[in-house]
Protein backbone atom coordinates (compact mmCIF):
# COMPACT_ATOMS: atom_id res chain seq x y z
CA UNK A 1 -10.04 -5.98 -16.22
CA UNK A 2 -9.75 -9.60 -16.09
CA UNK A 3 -12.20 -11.88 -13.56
CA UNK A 4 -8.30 -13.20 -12.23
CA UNK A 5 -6.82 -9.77 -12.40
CA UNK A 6 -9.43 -8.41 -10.02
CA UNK A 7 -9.86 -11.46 -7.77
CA UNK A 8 -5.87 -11.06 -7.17
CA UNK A 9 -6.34 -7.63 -6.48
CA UNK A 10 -9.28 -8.00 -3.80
CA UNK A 11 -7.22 -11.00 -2.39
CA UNK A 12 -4.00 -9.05 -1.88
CA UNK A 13 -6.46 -5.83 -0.35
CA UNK A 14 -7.52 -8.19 2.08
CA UNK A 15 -4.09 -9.40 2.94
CA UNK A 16 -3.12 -5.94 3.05
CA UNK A 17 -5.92 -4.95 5.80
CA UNK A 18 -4.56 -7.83 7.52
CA UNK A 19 -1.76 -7.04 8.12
CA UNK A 20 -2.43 -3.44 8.37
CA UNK A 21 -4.46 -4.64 11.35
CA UNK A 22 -1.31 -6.29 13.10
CA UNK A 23 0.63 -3.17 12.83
CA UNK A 24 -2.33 -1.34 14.53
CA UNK A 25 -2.08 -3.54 17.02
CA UNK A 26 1.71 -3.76 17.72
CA UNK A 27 3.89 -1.45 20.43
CA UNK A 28 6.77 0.29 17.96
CA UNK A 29 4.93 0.32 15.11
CA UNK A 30 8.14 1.54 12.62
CA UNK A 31 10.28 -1.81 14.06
CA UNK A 32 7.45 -4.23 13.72
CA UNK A 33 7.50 -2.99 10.45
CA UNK A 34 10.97 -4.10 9.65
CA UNK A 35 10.26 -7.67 11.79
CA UNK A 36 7.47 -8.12 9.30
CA UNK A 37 9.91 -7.83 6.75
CA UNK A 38 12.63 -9.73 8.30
CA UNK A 39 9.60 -12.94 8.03
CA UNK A 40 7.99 -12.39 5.02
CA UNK A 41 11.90 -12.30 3.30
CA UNK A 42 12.97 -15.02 5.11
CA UNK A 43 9.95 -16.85 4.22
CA UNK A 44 10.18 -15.45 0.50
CA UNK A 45 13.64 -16.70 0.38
CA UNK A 46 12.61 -20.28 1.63
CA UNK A 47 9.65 -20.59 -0.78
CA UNK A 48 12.21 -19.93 -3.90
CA UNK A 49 14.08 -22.22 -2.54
CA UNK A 50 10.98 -24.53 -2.33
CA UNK A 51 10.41 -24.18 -5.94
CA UNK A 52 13.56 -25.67 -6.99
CA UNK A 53 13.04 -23.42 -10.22
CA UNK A 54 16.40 -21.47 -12.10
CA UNK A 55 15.84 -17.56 -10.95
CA UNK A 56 16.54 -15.54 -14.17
CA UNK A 57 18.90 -13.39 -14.00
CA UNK A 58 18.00 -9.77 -13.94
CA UNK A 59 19.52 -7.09 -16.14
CA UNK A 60 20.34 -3.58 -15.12
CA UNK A 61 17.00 -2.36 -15.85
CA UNK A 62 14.92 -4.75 -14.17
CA UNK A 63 17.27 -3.80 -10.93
CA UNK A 64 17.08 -0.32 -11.22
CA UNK A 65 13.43 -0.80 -11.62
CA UNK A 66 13.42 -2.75 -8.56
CA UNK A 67 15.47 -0.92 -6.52
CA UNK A 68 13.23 2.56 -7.68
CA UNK A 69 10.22 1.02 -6.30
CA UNK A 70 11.53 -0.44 -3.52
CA UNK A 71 12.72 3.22 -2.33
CA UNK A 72 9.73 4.94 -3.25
CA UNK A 73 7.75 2.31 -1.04
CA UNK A 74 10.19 2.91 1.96
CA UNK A 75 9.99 6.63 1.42
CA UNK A 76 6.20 6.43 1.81
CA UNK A 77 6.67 4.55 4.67
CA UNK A 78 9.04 6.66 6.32
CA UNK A 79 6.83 9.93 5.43
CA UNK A 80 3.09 8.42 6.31
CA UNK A 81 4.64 7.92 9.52
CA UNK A 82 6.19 11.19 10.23
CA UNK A 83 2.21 13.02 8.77
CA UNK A 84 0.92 10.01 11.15
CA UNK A 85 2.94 10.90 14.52
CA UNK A 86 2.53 14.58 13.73
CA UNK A 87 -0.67 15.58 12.82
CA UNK A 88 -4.50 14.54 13.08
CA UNK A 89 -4.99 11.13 11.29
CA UNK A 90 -8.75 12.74 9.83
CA UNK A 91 -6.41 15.69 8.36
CA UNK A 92 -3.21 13.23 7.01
CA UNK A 93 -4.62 10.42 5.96
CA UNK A 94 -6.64 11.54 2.90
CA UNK A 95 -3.79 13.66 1.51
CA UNK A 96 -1.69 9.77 1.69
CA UNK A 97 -4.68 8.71 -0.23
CA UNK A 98 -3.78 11.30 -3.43
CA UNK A 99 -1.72 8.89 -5.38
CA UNK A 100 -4.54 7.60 -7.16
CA UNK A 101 -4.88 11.13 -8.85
CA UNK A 102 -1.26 10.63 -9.78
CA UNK A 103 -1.39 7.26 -11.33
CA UNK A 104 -4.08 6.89 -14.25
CA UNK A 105 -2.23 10.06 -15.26
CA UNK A 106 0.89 8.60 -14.90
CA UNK A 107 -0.54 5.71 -16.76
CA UNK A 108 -1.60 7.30 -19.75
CA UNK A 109 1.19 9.37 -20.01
CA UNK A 110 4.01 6.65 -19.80
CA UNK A 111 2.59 3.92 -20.35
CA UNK A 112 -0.40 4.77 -23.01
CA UNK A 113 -3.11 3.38 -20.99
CA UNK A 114 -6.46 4.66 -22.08
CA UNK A 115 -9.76 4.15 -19.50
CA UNK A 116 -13.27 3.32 -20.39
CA UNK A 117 -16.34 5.90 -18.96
CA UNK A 118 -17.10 2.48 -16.58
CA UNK A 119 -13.52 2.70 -15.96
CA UNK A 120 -12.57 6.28 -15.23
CA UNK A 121 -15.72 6.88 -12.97
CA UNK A 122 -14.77 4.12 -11.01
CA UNK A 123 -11.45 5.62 -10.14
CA UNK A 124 -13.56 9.17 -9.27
CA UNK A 125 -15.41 6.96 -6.90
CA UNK A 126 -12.58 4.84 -5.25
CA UNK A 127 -10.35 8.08 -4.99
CA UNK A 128 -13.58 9.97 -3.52
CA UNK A 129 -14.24 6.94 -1.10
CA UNK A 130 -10.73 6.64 0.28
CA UNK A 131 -10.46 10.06 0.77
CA UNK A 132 -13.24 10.45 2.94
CA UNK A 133 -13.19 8.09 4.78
CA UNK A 134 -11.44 9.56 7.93
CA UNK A 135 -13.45 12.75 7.27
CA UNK A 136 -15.37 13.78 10.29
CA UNK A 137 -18.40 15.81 8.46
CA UNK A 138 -19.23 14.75 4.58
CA UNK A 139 -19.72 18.66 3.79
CA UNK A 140 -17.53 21.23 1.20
CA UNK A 141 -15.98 22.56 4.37
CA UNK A 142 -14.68 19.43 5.60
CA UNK A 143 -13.39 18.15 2.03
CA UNK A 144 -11.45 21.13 1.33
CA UNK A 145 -10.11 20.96 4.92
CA UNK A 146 -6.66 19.38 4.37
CA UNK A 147 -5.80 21.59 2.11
CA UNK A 148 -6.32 24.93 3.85
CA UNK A 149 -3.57 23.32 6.19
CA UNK A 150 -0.85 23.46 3.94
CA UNK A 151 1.75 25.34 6.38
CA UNK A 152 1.22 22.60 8.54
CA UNK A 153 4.23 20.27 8.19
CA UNK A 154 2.24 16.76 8.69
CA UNK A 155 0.10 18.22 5.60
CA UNK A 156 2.85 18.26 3.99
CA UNK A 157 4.16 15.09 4.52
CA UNK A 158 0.97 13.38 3.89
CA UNK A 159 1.12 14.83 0.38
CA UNK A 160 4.68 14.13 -0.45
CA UNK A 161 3.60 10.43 0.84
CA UNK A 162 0.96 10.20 -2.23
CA UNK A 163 3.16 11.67 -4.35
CA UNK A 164 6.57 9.52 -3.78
CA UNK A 165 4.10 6.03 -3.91
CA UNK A 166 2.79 7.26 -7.35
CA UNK A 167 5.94 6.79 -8.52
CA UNK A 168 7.00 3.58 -7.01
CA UNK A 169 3.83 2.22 -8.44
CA UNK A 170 4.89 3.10 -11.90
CA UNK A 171 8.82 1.40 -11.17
CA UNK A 172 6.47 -1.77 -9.92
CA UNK A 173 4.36 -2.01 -13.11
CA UNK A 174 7.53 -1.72 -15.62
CA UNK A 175 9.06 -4.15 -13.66
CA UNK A 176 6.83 -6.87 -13.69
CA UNK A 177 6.35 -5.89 -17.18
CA UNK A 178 10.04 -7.01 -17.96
CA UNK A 179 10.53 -9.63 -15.27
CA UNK A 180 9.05 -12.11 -13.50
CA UNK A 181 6.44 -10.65 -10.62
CA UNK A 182 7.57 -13.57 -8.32
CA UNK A 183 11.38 -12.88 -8.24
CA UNK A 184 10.61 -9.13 -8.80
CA UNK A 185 8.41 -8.51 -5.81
CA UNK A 186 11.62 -10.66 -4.13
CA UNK A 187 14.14 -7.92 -5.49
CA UNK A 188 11.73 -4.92 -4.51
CA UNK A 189 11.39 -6.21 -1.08
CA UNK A 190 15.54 -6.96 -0.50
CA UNK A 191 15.74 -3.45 -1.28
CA UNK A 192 12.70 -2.21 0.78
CA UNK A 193 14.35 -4.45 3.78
CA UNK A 194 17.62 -3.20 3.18
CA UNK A 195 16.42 0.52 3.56
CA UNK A 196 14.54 0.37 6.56
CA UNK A 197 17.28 -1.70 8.26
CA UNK A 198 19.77 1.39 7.65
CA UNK A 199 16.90 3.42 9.21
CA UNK A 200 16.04 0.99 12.18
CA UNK A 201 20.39 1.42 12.91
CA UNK A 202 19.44 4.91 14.39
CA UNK A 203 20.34 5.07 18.17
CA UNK A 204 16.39 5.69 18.83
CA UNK A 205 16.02 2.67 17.83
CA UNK A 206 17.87 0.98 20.66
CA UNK A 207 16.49 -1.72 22.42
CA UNK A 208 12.85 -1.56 20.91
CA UNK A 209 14.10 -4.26 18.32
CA UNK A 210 14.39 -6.64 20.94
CA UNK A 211 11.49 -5.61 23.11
CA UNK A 212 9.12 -5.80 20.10
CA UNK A 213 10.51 -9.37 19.50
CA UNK A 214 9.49 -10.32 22.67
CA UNK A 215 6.56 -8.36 22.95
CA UNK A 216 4.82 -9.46 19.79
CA UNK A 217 6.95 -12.76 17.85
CA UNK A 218 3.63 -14.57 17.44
CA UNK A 219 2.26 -11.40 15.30
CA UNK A 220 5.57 -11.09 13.64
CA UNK A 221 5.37 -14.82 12.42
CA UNK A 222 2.29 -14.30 11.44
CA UNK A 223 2.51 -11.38 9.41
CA UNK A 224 5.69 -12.91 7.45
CA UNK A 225 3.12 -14.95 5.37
CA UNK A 226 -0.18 -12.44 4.68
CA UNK A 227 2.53 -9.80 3.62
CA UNK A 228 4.46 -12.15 1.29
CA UNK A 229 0.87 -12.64 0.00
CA UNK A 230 -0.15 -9.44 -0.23
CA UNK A 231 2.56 -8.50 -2.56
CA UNK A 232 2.89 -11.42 -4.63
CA UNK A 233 -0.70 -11.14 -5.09
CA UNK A 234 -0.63 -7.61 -6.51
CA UNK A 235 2.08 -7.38 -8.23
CA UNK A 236 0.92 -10.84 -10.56
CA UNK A 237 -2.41 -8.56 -10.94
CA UNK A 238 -0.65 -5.79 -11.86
CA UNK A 239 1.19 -7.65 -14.97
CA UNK A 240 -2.20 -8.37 -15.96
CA UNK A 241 -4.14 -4.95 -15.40
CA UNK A 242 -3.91 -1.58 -16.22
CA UNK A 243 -1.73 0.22 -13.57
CA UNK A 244 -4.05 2.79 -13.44
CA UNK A 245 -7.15 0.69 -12.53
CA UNK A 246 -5.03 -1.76 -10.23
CA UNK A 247 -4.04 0.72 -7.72
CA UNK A 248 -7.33 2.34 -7.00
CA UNK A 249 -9.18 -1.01 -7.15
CA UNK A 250 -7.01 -2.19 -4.36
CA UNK A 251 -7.88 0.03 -2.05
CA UNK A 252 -11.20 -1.92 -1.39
CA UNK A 253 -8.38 -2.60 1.53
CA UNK A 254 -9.89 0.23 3.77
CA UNK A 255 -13.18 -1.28 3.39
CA UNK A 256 -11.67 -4.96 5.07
CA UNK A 257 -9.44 -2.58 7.26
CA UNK A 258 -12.89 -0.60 8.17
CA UNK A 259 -14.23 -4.07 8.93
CA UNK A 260 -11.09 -5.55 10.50
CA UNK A 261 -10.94 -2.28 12.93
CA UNK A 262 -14.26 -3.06 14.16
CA UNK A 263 -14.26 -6.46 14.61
CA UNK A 264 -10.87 -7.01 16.16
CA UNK A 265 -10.20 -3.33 17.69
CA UNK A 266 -13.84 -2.24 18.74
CA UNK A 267 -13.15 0.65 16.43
CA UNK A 268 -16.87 2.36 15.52
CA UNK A 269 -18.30 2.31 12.24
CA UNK A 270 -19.94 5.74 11.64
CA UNK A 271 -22.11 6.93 9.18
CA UNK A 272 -19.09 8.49 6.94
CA UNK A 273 -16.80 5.46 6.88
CA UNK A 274 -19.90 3.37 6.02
CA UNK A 275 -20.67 5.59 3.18
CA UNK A 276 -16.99 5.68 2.20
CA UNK A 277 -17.06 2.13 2.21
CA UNK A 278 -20.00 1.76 -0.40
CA UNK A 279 -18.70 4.22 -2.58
CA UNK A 280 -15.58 2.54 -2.57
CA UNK A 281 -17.06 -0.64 -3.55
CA UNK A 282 -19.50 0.65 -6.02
CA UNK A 283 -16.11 2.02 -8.04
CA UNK A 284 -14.31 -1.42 -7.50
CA UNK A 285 -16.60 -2.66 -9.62
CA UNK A 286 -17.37 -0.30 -11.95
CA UNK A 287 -13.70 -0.61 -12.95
CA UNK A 288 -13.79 -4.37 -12.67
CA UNK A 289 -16.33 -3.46 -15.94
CA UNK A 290 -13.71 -1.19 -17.33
């Protein structure tokens, strides 16, 4: 991977803690999550604008591919938050983390991608850090945990979750592949918006749009910019970088989000995520030498 490639993809991880962090810290977390959308398009739309530059026009492929990952990413969305609200976070949120098994196999299989022994451990580390992070006991037991809970339906969501973003992943790296990464991330998020704002239309939804408006507008504004970042960022790394080494690299996210959580949330730093942490970075950069 290229020096740019993987300074793109640490810069768009930290973005991504970032405004991780602000959802964290908002009241309805799922319409926050649209009003960070509602900025970071409006301020998309502005910046192309801006840049005064013809916008190619896309064919049906490049819009199918856009509109594919843009509903895969929604999906995960919606079903992260359903294993979220439903079950133990230490129990869901590994299983969200099982994409990266999905994708370097996805990657060699569609798109022919072939991984160095730096390379391929480095993705066995990442996917081992990630995973364990929420753990609360680094034993055999505790690893295999999740998985004795398959009946439970959060379980299940979490894994569908890994499983739907694998795939949106793949849409995202053909699409940039084809297109521009600028005006495609622009296309995947229109269609991202435009999902969750049929969602948000849901009569439990009424009145929290306002109240989150007036609750939390300076966050909102804020978090228009660092997620317009965050996915331009990635998405010109992922033109650049195998798909299956640009999605586990970026999730040196939970170490800034690790960091982030205790310096802004007074969230404790144990012994596991610490661990977690290191083993996530050690495989950063052993695929930054794959």
């Amino acid at each position: 991977m290229t020096n740019l490639a993987f300074s793109l993809i640490v810069f768009s991880s930290v973005m991504h803690a970032l405004w991780n962090l602000l959802v964290k810290r908002s009241y309805h977390k799922t319409v926050f999550i649209w009003w960070m959308f509602v900025s970071s398009g409006l301020m998309f739309s502005l910046l192309l604008l801006f840049l005064n530059q013809p916008i190619p026009v896309p064919d049906r492929q490049v819009l199918l591919m856009a509109l594919g990952g843009g509903s895969c990413f929604a999906l995960y969305h919606l079903l992260t938050g359903r294993s979220y609200s439903s079950g133990d976070i230490s129990l869901t949120y590994p299983l969200c983390q099982t994409s990266m098994l999905y994708v370097p196999l996805w990657g060699m299989i569609i798109m022919g991608e072939r991984f160095t022994f730096y390379g391929g451990s480095g993705i066995f580390l990442v996917a081992l850090g990630a995973y364990s992070v929420q753990l609360q006991k680094f034993t055999l037991d505790e690893l295999l945990r999740p998985f004795r809970n398959l009946g439970d339906s959060s379980v299940r969501f979490a894994l569908a979750a890994g499983f739907v973003y694998s795939f949106g992943v793949m849409f995202d790296k053909a699409g940039v592949m084809q297109y521009s990464p600028l005006h495609f991330t622009w296309l995947m998020v229109f269609f991202m918006f435009t999902l969750m704002s049929i969602n948000i239309m849901r009569s439990r939804y009424n009145g929290r749009i306002i109240e989150e408006w007036r609750t939390n507008w300076k966050l909102i504004l804020i978090s228009g910019p660092i997620l317009m970042a965050s996915f331009i960022a990635f998405r010109y790394a992922l033109k650049m970088a195998p798909v299956g080494y640009a999605v586990p690299a970026r999730q040196v996210s939970i170490l800034f989000g690790v960091l982030l959580g205790m310096i802004f949330l007074k969230e404790s730093f144990g012994r596991i995520r610490l661990a977690s942490a290191i083993v996530i970075l050690i495989g950063a950069f052993l695929i930054k030498m794959g």
